[in-house]
C-alpha atoms as a PDB file:
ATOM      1  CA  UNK A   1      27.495 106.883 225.681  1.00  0.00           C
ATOM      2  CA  UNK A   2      30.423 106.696 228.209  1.00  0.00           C
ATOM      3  CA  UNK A   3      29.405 102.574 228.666  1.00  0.00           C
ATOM      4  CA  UNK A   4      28.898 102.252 224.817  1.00  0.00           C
ATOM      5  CA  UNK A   5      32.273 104.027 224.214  1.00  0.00           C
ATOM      6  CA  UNK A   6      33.820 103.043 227.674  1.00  0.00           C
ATOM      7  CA  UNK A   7      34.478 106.366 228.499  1.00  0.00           C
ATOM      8  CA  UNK A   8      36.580 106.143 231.736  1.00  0.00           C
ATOM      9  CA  UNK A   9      36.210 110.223 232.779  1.00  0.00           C
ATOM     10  CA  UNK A  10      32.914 111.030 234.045  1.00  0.00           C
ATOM     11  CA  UNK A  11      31.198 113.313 231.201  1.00  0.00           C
ATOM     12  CA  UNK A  12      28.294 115.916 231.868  1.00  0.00           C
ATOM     13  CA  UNK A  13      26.288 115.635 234.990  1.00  0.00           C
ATOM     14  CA  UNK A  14      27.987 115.125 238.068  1.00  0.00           C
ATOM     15  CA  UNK A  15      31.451 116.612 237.467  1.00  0.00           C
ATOM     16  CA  UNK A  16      33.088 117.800 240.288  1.00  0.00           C
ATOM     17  CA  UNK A  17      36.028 120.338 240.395  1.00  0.00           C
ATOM     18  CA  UNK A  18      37.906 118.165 241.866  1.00  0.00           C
ATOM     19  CA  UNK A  19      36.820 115.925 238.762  1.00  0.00           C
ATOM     20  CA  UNK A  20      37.455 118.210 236.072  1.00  0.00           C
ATOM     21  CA  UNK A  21      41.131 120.328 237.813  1.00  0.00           C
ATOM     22  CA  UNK A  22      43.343 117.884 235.156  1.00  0.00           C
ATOM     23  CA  UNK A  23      41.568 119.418 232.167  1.00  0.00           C
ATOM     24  CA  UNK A  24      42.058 123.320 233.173  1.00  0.00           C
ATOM     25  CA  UNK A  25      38.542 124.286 233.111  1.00  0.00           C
ATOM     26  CA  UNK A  26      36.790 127.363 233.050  1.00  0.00           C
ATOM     27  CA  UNK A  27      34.323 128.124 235.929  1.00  0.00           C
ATOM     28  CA  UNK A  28      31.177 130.565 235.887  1.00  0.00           C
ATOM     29  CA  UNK A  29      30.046 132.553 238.979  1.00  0.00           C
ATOM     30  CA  UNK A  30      27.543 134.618 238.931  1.00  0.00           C
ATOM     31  CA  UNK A  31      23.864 134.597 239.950  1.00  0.00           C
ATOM     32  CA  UNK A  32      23.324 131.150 238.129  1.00  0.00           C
ATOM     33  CA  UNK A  33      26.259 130.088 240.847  1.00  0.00           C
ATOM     34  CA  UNK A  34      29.299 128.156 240.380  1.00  0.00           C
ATOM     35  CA  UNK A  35      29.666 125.964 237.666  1.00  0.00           C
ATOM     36  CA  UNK A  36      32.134 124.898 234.874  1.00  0.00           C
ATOM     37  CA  UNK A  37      32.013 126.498 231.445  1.00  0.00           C
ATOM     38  CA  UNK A  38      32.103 123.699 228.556  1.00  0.00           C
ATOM     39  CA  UNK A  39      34.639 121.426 227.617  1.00  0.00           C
ATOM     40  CA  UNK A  40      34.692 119.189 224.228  1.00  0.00           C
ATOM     41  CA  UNK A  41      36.626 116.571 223.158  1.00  0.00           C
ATOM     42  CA  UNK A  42      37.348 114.738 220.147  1.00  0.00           C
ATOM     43  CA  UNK A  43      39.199 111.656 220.844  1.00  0.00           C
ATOM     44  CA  UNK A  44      40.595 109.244 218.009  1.00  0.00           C
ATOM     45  CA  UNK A  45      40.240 105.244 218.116  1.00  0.00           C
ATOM     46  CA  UNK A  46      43.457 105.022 220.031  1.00  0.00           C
ATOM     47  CA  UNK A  47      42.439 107.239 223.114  1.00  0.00           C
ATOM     48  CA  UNK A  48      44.429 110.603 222.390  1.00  0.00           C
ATOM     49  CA  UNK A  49      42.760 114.097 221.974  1.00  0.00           C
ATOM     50  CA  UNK A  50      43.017 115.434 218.607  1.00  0.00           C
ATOM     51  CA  UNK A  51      40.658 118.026 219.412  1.00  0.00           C
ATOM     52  CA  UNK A  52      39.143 120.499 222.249  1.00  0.00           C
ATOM     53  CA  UNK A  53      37.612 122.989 222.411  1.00  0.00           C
ATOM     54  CA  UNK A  54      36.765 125.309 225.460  1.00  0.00           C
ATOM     55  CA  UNK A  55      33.895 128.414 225.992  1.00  0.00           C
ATOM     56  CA  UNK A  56      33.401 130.892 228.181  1.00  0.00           C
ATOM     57  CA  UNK A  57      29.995 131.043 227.681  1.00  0.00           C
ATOM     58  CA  UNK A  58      26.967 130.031 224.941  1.00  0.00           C
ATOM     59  CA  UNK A  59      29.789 131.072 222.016  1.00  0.00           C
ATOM     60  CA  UNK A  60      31.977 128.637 221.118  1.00  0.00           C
ATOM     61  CA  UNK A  61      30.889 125.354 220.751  1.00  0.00           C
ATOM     62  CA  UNK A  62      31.744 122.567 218.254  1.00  0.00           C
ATOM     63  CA  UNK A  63      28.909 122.373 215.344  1.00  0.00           C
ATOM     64  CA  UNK A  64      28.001 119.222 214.554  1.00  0.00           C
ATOM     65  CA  UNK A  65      29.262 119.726 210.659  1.00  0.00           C
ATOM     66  CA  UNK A  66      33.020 120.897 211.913  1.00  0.00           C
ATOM     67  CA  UNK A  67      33.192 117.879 213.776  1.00  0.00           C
ATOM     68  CA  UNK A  68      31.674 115.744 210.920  1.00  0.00           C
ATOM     69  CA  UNK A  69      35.014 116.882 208.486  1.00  0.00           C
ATOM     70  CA  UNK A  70      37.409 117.206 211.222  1.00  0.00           C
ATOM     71  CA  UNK A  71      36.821 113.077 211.888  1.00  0.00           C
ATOM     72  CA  UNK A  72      36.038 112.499 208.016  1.00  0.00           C
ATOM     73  CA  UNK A  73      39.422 114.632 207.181  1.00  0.00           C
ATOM     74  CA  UNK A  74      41.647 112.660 209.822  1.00  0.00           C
ATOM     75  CA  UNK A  75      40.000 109.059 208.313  1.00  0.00           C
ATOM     76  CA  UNK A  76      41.096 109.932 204.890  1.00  0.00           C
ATOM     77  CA  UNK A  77      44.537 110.636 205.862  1.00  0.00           C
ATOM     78  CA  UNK A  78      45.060 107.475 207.856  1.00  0.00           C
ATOM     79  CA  UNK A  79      43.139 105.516 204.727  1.00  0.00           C
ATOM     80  CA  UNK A  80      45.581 107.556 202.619  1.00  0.00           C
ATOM     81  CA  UNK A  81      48.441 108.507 204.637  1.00  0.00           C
ATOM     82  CA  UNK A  82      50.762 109.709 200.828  1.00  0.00           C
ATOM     83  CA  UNK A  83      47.816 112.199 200.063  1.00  0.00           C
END
């Protein structure tokens, strides 16, 4: 996806904290160890986020359905930018 899309931030696997410091994230420790909570984008056609969202844990995620009329509502208002 990040070649397809080229992506230039490393996404999923791999991400160091280093990596991932510019976007504030949220870290787990606990007996599963140290890790970072998840972090979603939606980014528009001309590279700027018009959408995040963050968790703390398995609550909070974007559903694929939100995401599908978030992008669907945004394309309708640039198609139709006097409605």
């Amino acid at each position: 996806m990040a070649e397809d899309y080229g992506l230039t931030m490393p996404i999923g696997y791999g991400v160091s904290d280093e990596m991932a410091f510019e976007y504030v994230p949220w870290y787990g420790d606990d007996d599963h160890g140290h890790y970072h909570q998840p972090m979603e984008f939606l980014i528009s056609r001309g590279g700027n986020i018009f959408g995040s969202m963050y968790a703390t844990g398995p609550i909070g995620r974007m559903f694929v359905d939100e995401v599908i009329v978030s992008v669907t509502g945004r394309e309708q208002r640039r198609l139709n930018p006097s409605n």
